[in-house]
N, C-alpha and C. Protein backbone atom coordinates (compact mmCIF):
# COMPACT_ATOMS: atom_id res chain seq x y z
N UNK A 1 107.10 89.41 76.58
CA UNK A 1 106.91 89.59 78.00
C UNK A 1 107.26 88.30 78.71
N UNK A 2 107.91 88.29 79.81
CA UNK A 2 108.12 86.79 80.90
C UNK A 2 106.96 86.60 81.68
N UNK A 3 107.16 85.31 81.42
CA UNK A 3 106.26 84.51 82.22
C UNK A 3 105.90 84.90 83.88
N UNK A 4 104.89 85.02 84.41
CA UNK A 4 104.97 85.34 85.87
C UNK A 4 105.11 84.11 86.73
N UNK A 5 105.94 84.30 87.72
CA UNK A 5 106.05 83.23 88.67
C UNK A 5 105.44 83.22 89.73
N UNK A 6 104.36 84.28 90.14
CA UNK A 6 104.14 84.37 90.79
C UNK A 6 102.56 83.28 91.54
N UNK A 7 102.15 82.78 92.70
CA UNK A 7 100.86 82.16 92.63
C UNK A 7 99.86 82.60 91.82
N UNK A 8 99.30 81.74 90.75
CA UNK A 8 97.87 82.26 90.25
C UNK A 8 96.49 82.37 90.80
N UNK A 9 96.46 83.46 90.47
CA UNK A 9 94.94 83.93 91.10
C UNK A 9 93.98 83.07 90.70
N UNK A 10 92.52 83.04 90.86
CA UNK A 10 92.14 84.32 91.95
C UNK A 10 93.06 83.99 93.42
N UNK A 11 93.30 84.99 94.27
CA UNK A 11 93.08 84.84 95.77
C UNK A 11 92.16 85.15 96.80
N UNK A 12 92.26 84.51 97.97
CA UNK A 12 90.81 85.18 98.69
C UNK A 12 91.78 85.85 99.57
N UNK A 13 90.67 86.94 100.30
CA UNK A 13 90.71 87.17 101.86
C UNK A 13 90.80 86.43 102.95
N UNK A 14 91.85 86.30 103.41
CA UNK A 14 91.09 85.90 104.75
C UNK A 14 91.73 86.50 105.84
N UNK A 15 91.16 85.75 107.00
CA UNK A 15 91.99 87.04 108.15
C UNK A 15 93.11 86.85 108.73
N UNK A 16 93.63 85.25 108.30
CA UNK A 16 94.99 84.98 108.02
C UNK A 16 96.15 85.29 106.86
N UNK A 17 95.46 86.11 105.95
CA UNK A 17 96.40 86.50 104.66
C UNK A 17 95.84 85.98 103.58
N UNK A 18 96.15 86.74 102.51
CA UNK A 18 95.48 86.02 101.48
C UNK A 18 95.72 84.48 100.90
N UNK A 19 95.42 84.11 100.71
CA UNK A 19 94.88 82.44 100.37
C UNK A 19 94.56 81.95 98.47
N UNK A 20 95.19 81.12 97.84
CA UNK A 20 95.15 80.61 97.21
C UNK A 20 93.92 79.88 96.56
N UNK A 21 93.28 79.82 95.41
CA UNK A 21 92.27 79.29 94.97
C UNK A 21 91.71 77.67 95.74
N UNK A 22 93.38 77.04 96.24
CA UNK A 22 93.04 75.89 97.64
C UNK A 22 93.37 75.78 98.98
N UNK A 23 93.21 77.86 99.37
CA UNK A 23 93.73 77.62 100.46
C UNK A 23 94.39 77.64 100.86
N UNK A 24 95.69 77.68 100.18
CA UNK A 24 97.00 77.89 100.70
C UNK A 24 97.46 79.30 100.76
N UNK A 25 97.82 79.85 101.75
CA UNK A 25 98.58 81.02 101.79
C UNK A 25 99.17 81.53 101.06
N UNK A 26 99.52 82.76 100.47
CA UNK A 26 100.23 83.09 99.68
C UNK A 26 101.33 83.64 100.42
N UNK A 27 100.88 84.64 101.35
CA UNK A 27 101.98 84.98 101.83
C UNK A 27 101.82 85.54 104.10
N UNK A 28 102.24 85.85 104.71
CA UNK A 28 101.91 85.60 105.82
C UNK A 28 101.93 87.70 106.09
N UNK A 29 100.87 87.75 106.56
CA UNK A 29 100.89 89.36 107.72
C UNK A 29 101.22 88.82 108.64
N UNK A 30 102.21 90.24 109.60
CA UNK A 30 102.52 90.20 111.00
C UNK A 30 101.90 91.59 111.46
N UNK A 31 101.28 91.03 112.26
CA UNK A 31 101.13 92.28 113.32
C UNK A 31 99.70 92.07 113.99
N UNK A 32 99.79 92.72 115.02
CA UNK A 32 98.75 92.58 116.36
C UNK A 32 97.30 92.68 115.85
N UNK A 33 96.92 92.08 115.62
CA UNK A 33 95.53 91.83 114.45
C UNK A 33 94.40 92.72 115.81
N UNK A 34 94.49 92.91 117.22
CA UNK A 34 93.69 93.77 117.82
C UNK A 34 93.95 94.82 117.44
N UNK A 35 95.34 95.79 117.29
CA UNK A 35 95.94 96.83 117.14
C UNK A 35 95.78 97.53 115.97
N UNK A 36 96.45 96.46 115.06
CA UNK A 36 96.76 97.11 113.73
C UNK A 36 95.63 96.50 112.40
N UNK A 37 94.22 96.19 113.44
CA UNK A 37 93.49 95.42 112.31
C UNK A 37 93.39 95.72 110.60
N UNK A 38 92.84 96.90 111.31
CA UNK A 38 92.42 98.26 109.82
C UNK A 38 93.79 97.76 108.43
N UNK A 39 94.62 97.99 109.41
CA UNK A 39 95.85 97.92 108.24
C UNK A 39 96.20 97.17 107.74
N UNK A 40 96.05 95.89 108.45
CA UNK A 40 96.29 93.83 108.31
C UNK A 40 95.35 93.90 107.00
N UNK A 41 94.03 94.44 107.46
CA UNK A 41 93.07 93.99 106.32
C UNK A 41 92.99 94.39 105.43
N UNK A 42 94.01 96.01 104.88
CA UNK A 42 93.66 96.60 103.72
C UNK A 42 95.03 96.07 103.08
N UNK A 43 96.12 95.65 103.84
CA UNK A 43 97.38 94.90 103.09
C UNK A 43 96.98 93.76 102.14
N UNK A 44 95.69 93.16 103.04
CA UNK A 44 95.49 91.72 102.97
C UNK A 44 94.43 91.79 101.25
N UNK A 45 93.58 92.59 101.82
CA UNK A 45 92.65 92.98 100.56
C UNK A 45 93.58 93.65 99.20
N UNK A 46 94.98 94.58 99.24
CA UNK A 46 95.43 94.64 97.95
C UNK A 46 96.13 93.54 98.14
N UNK A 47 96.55 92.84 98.48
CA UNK A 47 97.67 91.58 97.87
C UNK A 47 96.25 90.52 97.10
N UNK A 48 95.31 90.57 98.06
CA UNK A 48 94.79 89.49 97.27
C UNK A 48 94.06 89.75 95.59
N UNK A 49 94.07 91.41 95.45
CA UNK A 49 93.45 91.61 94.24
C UNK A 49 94.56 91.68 93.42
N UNK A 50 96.10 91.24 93.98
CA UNK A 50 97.23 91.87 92.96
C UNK A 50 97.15 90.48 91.48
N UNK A 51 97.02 89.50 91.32
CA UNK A 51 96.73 88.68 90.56
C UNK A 51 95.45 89.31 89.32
N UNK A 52 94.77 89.61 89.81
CA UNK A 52 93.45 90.34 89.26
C UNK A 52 93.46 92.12 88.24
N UNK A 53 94.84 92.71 88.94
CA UNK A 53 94.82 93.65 88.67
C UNK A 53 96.32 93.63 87.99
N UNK A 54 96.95 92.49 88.24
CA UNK A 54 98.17 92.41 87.12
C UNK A 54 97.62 92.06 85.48
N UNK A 55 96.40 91.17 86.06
CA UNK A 55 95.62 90.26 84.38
C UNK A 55 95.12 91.73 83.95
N UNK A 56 95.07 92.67 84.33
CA UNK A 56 93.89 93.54 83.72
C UNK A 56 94.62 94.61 83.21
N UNK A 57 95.73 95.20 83.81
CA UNK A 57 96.68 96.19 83.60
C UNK A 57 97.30 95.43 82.01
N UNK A 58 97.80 94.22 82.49
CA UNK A 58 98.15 93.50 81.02
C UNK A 58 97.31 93.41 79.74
N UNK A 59 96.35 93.59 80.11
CA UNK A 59 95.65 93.80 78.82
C UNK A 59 94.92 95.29 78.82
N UNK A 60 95.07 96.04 79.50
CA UNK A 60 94.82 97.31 78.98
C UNK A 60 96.41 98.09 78.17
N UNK A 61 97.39 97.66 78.79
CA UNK A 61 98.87 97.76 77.78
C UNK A 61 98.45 96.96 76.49
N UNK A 62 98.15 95.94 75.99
CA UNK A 62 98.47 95.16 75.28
C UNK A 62 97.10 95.99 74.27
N UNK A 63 96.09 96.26 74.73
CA UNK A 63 94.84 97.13 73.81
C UNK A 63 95.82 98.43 73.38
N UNK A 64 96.06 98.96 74.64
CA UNK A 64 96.65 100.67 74.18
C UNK A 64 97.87 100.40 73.25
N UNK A 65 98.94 99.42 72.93
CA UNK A 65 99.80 99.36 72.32
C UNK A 65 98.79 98.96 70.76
N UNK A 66 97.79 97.75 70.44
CA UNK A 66 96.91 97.63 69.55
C UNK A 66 96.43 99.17 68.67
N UNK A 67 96.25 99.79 69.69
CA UNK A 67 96.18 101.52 69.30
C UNK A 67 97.14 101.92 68.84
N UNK A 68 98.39 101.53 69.03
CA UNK A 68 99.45 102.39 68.32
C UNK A 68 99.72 103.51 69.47
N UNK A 69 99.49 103.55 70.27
CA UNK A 69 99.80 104.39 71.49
C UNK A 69 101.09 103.81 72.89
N UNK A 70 101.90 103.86 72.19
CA UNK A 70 103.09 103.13 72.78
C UNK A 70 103.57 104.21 73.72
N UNK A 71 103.76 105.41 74.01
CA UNK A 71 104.16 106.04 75.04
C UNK A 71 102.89 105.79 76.28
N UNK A 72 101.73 105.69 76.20
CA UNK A 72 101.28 105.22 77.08
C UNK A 72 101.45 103.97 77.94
N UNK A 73 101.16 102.90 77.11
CA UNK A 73 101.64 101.11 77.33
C UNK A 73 102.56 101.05 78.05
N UNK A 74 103.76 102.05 77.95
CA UNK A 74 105.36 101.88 78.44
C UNK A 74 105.49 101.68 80.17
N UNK A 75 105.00 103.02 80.38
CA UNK A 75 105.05 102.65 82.01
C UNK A 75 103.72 101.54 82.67
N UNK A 76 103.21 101.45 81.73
CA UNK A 76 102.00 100.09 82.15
C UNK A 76 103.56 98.61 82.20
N UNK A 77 103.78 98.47 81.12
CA UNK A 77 104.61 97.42 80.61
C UNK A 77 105.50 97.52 81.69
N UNK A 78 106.31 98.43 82.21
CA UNK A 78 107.24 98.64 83.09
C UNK A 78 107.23 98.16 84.48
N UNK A 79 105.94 98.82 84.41
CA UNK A 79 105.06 98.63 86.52
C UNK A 79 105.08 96.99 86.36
N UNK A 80 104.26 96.27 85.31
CA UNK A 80 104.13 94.49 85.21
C UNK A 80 105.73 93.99 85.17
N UNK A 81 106.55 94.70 84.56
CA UNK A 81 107.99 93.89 84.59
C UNK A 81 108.67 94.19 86.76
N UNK A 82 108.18 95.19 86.85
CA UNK A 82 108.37 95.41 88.30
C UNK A 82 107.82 94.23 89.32
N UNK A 83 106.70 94.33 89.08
CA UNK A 83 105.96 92.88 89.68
C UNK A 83 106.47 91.73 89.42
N UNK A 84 106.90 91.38 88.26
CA UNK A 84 107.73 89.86 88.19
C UNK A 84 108.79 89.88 88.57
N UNK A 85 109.43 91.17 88.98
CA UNK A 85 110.81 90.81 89.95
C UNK A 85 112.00 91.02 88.75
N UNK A 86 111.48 91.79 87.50
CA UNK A 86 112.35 92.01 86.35
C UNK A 86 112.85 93.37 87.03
N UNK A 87 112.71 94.62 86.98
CA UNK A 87 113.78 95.72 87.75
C UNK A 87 113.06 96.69 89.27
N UNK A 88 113.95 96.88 89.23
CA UNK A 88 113.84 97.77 91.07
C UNK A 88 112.36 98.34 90.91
């Protein structure tokens, strides 16, 4: 499996975008934070659990393959190569 390049988690919430274990941004929302709050914050809340839920997906593939259950693992393995920017 490749290495992820992506910032390491954890990330937080905040109501500027999710944020880095020091704070630093990971990445920036646009939009009218009166208007479109609801939606700012549920973007904001899955990006910041995506670190959390890449570590966990990876090891529920890596158990289910331990099983010998490799048609399952596959599209697990697939979705994580998606996230690192390996295919469409």
């Amino acid at each position: 499996m490749s290495e992820t390049k992506f910032t390491k988690g954890p990330w937080q919430f905040t109501k500027c975008g999710p944020t880095d274990s020091k704070g630093m941004g990971v990445c920036s929302m646009w939009g009218d934070w009166e208007t479109q709050r609801v939606n700012i914050e549920a973007n904001i809340h899955l990006i910041a659990a995506a670190p959390e839920m890449y570590k966990t997906l990876n090891e529920i593939a890596d158990a289910t393959v331990h099983n010998f259950n490799y048609e399952t693992a596959k599209p697990i393995y697939d979705l994580l190569a998606k996230a690192r920017g390996e295919t469409e």
